[in-house]
PDB file of N, CA and C in Angstrom:
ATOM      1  N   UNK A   1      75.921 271.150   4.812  1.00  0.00           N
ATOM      2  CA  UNK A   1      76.328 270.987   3.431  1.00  0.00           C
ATOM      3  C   UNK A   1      77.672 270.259   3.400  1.00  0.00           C
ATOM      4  N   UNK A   2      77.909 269.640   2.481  1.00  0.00           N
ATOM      5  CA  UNK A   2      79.093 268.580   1.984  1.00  0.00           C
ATOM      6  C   UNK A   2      79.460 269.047   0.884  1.00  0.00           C
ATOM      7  N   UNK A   3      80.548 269.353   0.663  1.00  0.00           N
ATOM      8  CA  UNK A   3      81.468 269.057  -1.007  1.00  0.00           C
ATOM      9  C   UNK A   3      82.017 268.027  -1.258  1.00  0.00           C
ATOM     10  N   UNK A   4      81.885 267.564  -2.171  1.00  0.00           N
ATOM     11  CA  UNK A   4      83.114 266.548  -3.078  1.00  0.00           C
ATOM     12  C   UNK A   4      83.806 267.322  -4.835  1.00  0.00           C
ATOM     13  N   UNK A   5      84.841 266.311  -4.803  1.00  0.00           N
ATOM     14  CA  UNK A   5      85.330 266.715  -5.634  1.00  0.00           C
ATOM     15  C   UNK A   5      85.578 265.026  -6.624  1.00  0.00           C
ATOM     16  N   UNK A   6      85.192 264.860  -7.734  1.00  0.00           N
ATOM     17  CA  UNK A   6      85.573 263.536  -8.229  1.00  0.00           C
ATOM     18  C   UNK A   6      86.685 262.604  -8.373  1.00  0.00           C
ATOM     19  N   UNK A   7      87.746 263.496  -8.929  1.00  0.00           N
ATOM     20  CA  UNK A   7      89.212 263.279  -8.575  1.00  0.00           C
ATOM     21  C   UNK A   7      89.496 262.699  -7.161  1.00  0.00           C
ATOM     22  N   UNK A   8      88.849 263.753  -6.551  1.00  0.00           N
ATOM     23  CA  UNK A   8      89.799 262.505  -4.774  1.00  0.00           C
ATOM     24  C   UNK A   8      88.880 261.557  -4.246  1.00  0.00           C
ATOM     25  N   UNK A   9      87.656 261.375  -4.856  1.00  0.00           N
ATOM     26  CA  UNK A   9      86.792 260.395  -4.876  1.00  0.00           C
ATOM     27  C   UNK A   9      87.135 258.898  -5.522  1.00  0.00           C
ATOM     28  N   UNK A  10      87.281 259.272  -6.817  1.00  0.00           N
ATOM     29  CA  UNK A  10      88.456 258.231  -7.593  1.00  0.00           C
ATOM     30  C   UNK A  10      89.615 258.366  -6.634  1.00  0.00           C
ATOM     31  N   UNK A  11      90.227 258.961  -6.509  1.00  0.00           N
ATOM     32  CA  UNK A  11      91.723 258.136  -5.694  1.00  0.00           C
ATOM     33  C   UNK A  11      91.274 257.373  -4.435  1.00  0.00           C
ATOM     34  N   UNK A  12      90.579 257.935  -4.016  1.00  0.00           N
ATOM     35  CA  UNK A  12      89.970 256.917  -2.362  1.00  0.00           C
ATOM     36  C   UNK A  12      89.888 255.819  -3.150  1.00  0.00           C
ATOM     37  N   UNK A  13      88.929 255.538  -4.330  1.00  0.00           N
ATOM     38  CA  UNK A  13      88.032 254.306  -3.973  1.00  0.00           C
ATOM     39  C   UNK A  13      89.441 253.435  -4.798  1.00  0.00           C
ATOM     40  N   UNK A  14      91.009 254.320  -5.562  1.00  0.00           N
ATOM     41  CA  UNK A  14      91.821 252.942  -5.937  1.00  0.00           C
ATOM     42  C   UNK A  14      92.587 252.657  -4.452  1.00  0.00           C
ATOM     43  N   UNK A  15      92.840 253.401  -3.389  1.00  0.00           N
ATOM     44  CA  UNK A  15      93.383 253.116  -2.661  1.00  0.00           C
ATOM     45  C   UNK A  15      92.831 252.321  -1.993  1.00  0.00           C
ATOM     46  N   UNK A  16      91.548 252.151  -2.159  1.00  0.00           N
ATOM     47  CA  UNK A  16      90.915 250.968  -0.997  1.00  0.00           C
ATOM     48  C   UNK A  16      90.817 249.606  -2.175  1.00  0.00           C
ATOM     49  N   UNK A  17      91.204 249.585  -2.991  1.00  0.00           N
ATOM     50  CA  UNK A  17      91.519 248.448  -4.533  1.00  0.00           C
ATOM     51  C   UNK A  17      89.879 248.222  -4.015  1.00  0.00           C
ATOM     52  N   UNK A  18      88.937 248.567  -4.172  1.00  0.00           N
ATOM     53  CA  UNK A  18      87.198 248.224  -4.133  1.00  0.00           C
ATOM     54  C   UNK A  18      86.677 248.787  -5.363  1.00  0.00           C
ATOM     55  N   UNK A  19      85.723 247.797  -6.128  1.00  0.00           N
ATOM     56  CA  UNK A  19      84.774 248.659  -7.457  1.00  0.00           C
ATOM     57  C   UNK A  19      83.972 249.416  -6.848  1.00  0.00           C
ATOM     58  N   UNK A  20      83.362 249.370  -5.698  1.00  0.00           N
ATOM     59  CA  UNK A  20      82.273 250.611  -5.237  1.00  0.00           C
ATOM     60  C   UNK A  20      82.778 251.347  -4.100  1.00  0.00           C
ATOM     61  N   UNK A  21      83.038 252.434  -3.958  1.00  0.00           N
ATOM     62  CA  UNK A  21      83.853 253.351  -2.702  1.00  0.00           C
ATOM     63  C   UNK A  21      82.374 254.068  -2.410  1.00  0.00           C
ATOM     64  N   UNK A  22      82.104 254.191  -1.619  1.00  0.00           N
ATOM     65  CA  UNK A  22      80.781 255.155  -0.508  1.00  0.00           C
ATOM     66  C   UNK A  22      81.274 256.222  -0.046  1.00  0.00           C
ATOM     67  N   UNK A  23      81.035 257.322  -0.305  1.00  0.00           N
ATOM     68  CA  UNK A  23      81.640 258.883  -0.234  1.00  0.00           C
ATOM     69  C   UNK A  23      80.558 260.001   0.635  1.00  0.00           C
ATOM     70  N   UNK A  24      79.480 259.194   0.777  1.00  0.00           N
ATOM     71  CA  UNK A  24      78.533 259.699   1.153  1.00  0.00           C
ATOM     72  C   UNK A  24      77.622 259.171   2.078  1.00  0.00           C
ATOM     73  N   UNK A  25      77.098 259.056   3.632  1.00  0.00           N
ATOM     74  CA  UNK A  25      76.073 258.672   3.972  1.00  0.00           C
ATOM     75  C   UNK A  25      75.091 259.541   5.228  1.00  0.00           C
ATOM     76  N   UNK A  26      73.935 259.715   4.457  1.00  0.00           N
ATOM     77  CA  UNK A  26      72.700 260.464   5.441  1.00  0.00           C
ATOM     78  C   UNK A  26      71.789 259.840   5.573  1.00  0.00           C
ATOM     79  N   UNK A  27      70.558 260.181   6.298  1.00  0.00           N
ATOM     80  CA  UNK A  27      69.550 259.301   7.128  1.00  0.00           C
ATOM     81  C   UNK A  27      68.815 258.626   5.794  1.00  0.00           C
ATOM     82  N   UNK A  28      68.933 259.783   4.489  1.00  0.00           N
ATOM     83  CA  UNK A  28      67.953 259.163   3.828  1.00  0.00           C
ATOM     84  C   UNK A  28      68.593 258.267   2.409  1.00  0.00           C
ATOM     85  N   UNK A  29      69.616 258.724   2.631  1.00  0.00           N
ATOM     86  CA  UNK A  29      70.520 258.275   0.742  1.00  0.00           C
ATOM     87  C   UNK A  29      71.905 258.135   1.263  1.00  0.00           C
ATOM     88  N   UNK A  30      72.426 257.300   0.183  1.00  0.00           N
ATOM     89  CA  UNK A  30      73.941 257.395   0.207  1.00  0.00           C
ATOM     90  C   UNK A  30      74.236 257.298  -1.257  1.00  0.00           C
ATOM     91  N   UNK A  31      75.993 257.198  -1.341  1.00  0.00           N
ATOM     92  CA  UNK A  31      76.337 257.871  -2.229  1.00  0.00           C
ATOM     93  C   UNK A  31      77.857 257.190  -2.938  1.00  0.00           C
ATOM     94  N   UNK A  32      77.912 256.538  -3.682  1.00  0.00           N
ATOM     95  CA  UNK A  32      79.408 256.064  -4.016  1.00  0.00           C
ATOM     96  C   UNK A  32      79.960 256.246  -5.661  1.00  0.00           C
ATOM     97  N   UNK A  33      81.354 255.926  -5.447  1.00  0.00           N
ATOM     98  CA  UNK A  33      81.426 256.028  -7.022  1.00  0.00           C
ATOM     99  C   UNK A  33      81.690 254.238  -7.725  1.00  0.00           C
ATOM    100  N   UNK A  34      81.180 253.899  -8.403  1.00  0.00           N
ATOM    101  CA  UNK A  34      81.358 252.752  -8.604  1.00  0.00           C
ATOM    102  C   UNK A  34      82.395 252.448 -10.188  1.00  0.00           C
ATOM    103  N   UNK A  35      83.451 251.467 -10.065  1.00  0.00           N
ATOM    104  CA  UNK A  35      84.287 250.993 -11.574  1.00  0.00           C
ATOM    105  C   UNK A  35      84.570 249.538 -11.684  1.00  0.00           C
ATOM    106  N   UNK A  36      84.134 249.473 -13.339  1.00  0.00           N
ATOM    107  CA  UNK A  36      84.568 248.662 -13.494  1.00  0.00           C
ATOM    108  C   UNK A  36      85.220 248.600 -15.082  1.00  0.00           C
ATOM    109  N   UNK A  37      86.376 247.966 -15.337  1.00  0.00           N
ATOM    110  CA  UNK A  37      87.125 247.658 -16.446  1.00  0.00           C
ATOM    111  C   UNK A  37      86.804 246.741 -17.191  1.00  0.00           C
ATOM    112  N   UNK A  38      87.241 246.922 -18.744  1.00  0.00           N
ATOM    113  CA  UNK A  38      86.631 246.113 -19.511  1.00  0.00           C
ATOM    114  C   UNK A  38      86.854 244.529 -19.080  1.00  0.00           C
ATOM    115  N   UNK A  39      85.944 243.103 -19.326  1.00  0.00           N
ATOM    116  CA  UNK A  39      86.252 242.016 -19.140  1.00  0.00           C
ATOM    117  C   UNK A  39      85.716 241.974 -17.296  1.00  0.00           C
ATOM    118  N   UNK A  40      85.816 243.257 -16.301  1.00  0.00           N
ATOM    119  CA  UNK A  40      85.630 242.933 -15.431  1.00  0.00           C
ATOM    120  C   UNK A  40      84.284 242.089 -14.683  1.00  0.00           C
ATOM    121  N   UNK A  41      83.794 241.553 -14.011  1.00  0.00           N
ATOM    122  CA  UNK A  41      82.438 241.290 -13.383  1.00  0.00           C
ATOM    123  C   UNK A  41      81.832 241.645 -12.554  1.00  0.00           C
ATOM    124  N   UNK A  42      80.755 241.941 -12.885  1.00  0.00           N
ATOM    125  CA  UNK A  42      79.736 243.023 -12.269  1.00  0.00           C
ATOM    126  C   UNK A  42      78.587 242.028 -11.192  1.00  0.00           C
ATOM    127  N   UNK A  43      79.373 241.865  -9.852  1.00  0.00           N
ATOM    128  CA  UNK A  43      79.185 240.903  -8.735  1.00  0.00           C
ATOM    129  C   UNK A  43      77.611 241.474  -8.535  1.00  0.00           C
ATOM    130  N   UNK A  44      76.871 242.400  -8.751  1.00  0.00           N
ATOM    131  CA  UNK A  44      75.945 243.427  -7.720  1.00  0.00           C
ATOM    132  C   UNK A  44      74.584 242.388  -7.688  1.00  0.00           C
ATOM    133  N   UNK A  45      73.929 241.992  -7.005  1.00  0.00           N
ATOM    134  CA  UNK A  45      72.634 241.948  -7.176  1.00  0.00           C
ATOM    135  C   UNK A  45      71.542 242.540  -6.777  1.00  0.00           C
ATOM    136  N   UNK A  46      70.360 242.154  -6.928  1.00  0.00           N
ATOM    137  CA  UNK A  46      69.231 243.367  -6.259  1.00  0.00           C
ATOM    138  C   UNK A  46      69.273 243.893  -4.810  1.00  0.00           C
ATOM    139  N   UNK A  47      69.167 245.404  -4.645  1.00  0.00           N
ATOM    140  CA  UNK A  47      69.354 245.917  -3.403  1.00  0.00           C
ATOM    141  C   UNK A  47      67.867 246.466  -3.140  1.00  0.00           C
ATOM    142  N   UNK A  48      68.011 246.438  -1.726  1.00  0.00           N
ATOM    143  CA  UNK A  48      66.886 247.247  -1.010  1.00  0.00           C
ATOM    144  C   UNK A  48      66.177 248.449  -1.444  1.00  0.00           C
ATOM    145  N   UNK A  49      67.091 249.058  -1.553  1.00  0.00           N
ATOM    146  CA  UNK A  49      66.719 250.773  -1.968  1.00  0.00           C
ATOM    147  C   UNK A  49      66.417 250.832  -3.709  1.00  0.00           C
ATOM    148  N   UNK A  50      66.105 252.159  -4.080  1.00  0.00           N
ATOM    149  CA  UNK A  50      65.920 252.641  -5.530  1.00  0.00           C
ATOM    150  C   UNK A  50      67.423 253.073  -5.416  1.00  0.00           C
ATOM    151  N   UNK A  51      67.850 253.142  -6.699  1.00  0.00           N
ATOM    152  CA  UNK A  51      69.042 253.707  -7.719  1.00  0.00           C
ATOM    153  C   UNK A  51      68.982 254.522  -7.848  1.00  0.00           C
ATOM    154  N   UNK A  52      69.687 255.573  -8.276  1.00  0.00           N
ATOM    155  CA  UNK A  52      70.071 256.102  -9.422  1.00  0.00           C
ATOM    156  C   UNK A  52      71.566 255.852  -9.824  1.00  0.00           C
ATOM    157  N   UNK A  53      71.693 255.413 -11.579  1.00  0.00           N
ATOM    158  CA  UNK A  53      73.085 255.686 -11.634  1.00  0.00           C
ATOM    159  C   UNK A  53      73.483 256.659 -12.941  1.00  0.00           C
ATOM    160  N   UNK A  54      74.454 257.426 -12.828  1.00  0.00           N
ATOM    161  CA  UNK A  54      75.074 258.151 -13.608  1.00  0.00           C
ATOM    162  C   UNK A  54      76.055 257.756 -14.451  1.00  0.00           C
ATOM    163  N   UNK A  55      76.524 257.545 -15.652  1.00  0.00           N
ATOM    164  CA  UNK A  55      77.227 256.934 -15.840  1.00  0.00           C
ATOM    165  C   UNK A  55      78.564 258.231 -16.470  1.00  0.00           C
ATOM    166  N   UNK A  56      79.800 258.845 -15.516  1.00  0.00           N
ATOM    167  CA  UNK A  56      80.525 259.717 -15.569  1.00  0.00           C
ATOM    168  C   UNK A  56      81.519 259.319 -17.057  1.00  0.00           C
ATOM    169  N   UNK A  57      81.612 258.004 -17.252  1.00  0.00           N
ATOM    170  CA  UNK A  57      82.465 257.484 -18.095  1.00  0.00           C
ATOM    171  C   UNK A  57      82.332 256.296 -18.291  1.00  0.00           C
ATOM    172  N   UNK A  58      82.622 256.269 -20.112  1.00  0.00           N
ATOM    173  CA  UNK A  58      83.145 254.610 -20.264  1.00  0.00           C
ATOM    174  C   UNK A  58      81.558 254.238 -20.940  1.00  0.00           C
ATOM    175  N   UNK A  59      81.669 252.824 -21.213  1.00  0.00           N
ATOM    176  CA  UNK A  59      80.880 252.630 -22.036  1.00  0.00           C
ATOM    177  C   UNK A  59      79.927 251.267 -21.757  1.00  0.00           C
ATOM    178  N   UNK A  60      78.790 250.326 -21.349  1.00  0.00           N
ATOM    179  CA  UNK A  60      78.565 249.393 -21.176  1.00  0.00           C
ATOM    180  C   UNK A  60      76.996 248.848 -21.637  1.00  0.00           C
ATOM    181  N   UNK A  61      76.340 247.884 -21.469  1.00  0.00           N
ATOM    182  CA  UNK A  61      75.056 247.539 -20.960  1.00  0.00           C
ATOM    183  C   UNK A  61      74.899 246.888 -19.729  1.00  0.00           C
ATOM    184  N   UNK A  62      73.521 248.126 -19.276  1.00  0.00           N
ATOM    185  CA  UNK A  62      72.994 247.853 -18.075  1.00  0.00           C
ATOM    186  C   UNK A  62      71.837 246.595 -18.243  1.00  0.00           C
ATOM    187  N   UNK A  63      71.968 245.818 -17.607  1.00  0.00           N
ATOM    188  CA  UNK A  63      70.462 244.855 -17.737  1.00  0.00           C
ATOM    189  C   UNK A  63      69.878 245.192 -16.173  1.00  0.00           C
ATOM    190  N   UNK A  64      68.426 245.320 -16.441  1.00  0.00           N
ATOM    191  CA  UNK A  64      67.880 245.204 -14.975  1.00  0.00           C
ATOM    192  C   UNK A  64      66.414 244.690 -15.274  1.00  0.00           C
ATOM    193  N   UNK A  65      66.260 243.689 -14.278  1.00  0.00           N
ATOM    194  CA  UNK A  65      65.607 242.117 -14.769  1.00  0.00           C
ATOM    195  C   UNK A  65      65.973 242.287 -16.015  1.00  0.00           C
ATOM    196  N   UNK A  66      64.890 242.135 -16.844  1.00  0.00           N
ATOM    197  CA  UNK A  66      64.649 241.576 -17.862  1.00  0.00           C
ATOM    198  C   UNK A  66      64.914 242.196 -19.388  1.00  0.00           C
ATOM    199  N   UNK A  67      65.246 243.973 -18.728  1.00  0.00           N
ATOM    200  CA  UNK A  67      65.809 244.786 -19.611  1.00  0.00           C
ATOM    201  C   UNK A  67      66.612 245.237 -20.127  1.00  0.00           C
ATOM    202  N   UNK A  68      67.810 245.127 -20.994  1.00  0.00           N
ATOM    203  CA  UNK A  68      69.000 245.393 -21.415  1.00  0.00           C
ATOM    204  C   UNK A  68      69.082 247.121 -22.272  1.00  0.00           C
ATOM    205  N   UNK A  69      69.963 247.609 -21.695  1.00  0.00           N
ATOM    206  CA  UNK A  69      70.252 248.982 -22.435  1.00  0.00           C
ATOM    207  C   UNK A  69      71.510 249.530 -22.533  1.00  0.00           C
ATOM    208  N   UNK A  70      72.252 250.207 -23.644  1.00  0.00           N
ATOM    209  CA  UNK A  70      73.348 250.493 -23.540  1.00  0.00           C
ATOM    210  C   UNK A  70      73.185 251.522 -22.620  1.00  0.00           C
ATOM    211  N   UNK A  71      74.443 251.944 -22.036  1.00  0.00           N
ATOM    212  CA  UNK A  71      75.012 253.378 -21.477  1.00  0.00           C
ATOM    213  C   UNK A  71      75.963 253.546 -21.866  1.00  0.00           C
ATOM    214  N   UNK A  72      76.456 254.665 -21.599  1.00  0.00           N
ATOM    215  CA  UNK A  72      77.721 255.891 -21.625  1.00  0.00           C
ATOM    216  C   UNK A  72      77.855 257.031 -20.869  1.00  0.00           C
ATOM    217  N   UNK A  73      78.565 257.610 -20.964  1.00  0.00           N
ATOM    218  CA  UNK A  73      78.968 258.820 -20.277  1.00  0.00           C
ATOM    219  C   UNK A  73      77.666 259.619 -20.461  1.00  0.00           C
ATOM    220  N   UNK A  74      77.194 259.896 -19.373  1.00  0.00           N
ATOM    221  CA  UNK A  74      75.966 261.128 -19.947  1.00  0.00           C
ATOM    222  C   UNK A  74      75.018 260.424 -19.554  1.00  0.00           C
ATOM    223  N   UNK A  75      74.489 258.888 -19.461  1.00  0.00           N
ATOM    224  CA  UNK A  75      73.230 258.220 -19.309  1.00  0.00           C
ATOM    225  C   UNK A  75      73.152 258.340 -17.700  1.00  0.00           C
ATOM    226  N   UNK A  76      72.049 258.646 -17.697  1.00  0.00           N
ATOM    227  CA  UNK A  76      71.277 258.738 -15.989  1.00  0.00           C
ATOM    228  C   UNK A  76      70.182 257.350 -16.018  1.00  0.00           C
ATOM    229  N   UNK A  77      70.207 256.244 -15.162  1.00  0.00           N
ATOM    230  CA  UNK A  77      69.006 255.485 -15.560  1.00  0.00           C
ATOM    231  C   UNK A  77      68.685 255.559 -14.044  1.00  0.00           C
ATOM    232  N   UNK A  78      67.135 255.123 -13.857  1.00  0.00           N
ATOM    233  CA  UNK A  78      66.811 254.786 -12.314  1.00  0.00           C
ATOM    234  C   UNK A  78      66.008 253.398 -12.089  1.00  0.00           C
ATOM    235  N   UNK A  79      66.694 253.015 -10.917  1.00  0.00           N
ATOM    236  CA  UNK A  79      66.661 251.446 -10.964  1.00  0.00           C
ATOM    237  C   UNK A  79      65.773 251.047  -9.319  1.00  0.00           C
ATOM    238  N   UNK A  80      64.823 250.529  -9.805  1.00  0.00           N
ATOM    239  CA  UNK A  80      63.606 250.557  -8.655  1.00  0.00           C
ATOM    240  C   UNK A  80      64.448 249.627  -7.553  1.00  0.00           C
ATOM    241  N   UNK A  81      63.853 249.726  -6.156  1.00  0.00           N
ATOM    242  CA  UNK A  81      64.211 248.658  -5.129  1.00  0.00           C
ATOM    243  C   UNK A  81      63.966 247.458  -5.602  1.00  0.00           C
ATOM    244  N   UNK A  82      64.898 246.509  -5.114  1.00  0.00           N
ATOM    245  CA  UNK A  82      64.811 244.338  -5.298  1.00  0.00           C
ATOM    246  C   UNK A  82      64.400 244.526  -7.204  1.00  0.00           C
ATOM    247  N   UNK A  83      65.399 245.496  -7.669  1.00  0.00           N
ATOM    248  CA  UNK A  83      65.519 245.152  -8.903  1.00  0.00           C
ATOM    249  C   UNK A  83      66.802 244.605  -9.207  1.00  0.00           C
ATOM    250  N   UNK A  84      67.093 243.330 -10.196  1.00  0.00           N
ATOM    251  CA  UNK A  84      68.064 243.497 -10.478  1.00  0.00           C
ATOM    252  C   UNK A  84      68.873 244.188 -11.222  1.00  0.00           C
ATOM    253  N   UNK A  85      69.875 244.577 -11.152  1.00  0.00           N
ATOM    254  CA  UNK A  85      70.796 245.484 -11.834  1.00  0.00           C
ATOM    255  C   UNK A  85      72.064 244.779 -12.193  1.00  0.00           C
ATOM    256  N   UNK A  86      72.911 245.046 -13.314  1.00  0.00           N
ATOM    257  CA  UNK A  86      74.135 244.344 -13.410  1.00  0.00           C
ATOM    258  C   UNK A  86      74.731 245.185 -15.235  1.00  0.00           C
ATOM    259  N   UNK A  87      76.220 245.369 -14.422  1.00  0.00           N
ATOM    260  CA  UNK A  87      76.628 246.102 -15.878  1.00  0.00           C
ATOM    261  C   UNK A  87      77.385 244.404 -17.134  1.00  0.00           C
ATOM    262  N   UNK A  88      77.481 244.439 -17.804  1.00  0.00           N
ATOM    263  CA  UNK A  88      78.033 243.614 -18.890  1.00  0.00           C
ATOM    264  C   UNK A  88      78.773 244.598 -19.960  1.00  0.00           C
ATOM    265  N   UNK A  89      79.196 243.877 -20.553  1.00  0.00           N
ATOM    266  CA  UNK A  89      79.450 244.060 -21.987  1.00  0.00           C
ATOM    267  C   UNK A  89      80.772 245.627 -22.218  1.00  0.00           C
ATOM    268  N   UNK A  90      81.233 245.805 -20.841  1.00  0.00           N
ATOM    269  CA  UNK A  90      82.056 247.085 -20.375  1.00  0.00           C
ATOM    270  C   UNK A  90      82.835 247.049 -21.528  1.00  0.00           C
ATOM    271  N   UNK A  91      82.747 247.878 -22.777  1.00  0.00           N
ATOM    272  CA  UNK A  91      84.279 248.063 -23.670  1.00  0.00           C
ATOM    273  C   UNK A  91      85.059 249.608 -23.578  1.00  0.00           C
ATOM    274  N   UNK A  92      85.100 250.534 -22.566  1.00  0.00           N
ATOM    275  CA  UNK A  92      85.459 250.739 -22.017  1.00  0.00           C
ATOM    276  C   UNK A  92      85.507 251.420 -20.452  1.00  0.00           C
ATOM    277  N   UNK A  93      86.494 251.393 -19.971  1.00  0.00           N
ATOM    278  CA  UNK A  93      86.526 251.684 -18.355  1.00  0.00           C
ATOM    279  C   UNK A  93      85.724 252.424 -17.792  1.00  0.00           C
ATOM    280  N   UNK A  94      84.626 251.670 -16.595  1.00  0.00           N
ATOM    281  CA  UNK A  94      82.790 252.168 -16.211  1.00  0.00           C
ATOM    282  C   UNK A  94      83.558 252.999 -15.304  1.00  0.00           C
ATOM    283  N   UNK A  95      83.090 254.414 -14.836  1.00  0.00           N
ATOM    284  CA  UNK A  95      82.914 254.976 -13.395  1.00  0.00           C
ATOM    285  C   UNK A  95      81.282 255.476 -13.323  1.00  0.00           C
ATOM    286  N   UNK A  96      80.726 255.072 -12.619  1.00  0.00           N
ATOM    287  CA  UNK A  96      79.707 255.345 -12.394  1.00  0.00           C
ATOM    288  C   UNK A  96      79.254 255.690 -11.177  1.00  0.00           C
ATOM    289  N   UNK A  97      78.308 256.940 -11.405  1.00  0.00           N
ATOM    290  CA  UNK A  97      77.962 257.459  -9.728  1.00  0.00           C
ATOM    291  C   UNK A  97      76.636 256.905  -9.481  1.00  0.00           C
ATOM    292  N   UNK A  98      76.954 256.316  -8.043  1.00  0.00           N
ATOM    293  CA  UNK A  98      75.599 255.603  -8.032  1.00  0.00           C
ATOM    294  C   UNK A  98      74.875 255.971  -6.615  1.00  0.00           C
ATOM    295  N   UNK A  99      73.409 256.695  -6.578  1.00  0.00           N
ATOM    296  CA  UNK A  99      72.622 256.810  -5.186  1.00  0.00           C
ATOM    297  C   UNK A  99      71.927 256.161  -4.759  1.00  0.00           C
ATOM    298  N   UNK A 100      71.975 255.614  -3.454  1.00  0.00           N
ATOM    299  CA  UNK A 100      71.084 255.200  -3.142  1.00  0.00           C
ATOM    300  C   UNK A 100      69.797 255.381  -2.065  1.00  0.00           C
ATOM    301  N   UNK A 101      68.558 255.486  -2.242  1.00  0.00           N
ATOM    302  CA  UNK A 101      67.500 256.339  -1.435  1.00  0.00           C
ATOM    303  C   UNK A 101      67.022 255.044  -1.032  1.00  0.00           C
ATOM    304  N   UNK A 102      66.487 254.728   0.132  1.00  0.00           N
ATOM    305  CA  UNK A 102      67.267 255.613   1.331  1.00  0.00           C
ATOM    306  C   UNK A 102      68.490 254.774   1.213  1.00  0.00           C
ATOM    307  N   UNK A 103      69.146 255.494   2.528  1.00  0.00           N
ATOM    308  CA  UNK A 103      70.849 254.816   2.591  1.00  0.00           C
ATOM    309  C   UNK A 103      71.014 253.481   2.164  1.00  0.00           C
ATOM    310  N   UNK A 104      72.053 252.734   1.449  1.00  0.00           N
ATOM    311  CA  UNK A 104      72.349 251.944   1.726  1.00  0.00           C
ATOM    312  C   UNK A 104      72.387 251.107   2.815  1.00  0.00           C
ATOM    313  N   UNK A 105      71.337 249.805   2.568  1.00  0.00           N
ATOM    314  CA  UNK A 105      71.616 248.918   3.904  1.00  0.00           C
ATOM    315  C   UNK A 105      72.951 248.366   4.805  1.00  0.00           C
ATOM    316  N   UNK A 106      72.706 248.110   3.772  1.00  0.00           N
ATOM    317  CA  UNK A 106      74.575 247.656   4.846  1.00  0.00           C
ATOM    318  C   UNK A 106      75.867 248.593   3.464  1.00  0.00           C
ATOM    319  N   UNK A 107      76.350 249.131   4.416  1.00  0.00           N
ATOM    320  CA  UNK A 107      77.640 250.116   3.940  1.00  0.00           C
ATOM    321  C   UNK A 107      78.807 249.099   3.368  1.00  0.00           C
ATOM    322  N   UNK A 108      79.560 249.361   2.243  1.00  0.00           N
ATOM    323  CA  UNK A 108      80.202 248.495   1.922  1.00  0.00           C
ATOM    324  C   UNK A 108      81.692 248.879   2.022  1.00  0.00           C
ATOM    325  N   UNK A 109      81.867 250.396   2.313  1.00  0.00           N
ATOM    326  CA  UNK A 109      83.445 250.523   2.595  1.00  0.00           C
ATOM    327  C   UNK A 109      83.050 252.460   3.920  1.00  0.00           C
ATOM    328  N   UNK A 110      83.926 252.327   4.658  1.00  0.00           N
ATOM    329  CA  UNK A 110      83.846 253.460   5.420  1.00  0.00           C
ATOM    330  C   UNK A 110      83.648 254.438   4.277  1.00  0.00           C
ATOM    331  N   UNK A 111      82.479 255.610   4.977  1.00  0.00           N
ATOM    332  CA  UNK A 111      82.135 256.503   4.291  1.00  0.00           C
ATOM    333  C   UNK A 111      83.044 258.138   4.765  1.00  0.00           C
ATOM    334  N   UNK A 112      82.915 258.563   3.089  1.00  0.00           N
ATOM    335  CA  UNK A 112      84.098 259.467   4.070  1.00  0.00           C
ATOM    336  C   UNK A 112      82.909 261.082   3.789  1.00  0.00           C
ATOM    337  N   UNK A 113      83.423 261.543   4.358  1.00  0.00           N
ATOM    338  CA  UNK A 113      82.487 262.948   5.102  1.00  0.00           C
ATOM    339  C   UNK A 113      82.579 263.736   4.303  1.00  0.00           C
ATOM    340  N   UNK A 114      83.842 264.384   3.385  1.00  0.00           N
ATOM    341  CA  UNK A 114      84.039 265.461   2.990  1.00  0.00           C
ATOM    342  C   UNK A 114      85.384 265.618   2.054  1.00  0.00           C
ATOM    343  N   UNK A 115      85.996 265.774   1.232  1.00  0.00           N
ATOM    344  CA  UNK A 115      86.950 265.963   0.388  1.00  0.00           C
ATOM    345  C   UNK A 115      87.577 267.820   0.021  1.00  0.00           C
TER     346      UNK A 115
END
């Protein structure tokens, strides 16, 4: 078993100045918190694995292909493998928890174990 706590999750991922920090990785899923600020750009394109994202805060639209939907705090959406995904329209500051089944292919910042 693993704990986290969100707070030192957010501070990792400003100390590494990265929009997606990885907090989490096992054989089958991983695990990060992802931000972005209003005006910011949402680089992501389609990944290997299925999604899920949570959206902890803040306010945006998700498009994936061809589908556009708002979120907010509270929205859970799930986003199939070699879909595209991409946030827009951020009016205010995204944190979003995002899984990925199975792990993430390639890791995008050292994963940390435990908080």
């Amino acid at each position: 078993m693993q704990t986290f706590h969100l707070d030192a999750i957010s501070q990792d991922r400003q100390t590494h100045s990265q929009p997606y920090h990885e907090f989490l990785r096992a054989r089958d899923m991983s695990a990060g918190l992802y931000h972005l600020q209003p005006g910011n750009h949402d680089a992501q394109g389609a990944h290997q694995e299925d999604l899920l994202f949570y959206v902890i805060r803040g306010h945006a639209t998700l498009q994936v292909d061809d589908d556009r939907i708002a979120v907010q705090a509270g929205s859970i959406v799930h986003v199939p493998a070699k879909a595209l995904a991409r946030f827009s329209e951020v009016t205010a500051a995204l944190d979003v928890l995002v899984v990925f089944a199975p792990a993430e292919s390639v890791p995008t910042v050292e994963t940390r174990r435990s908080v």
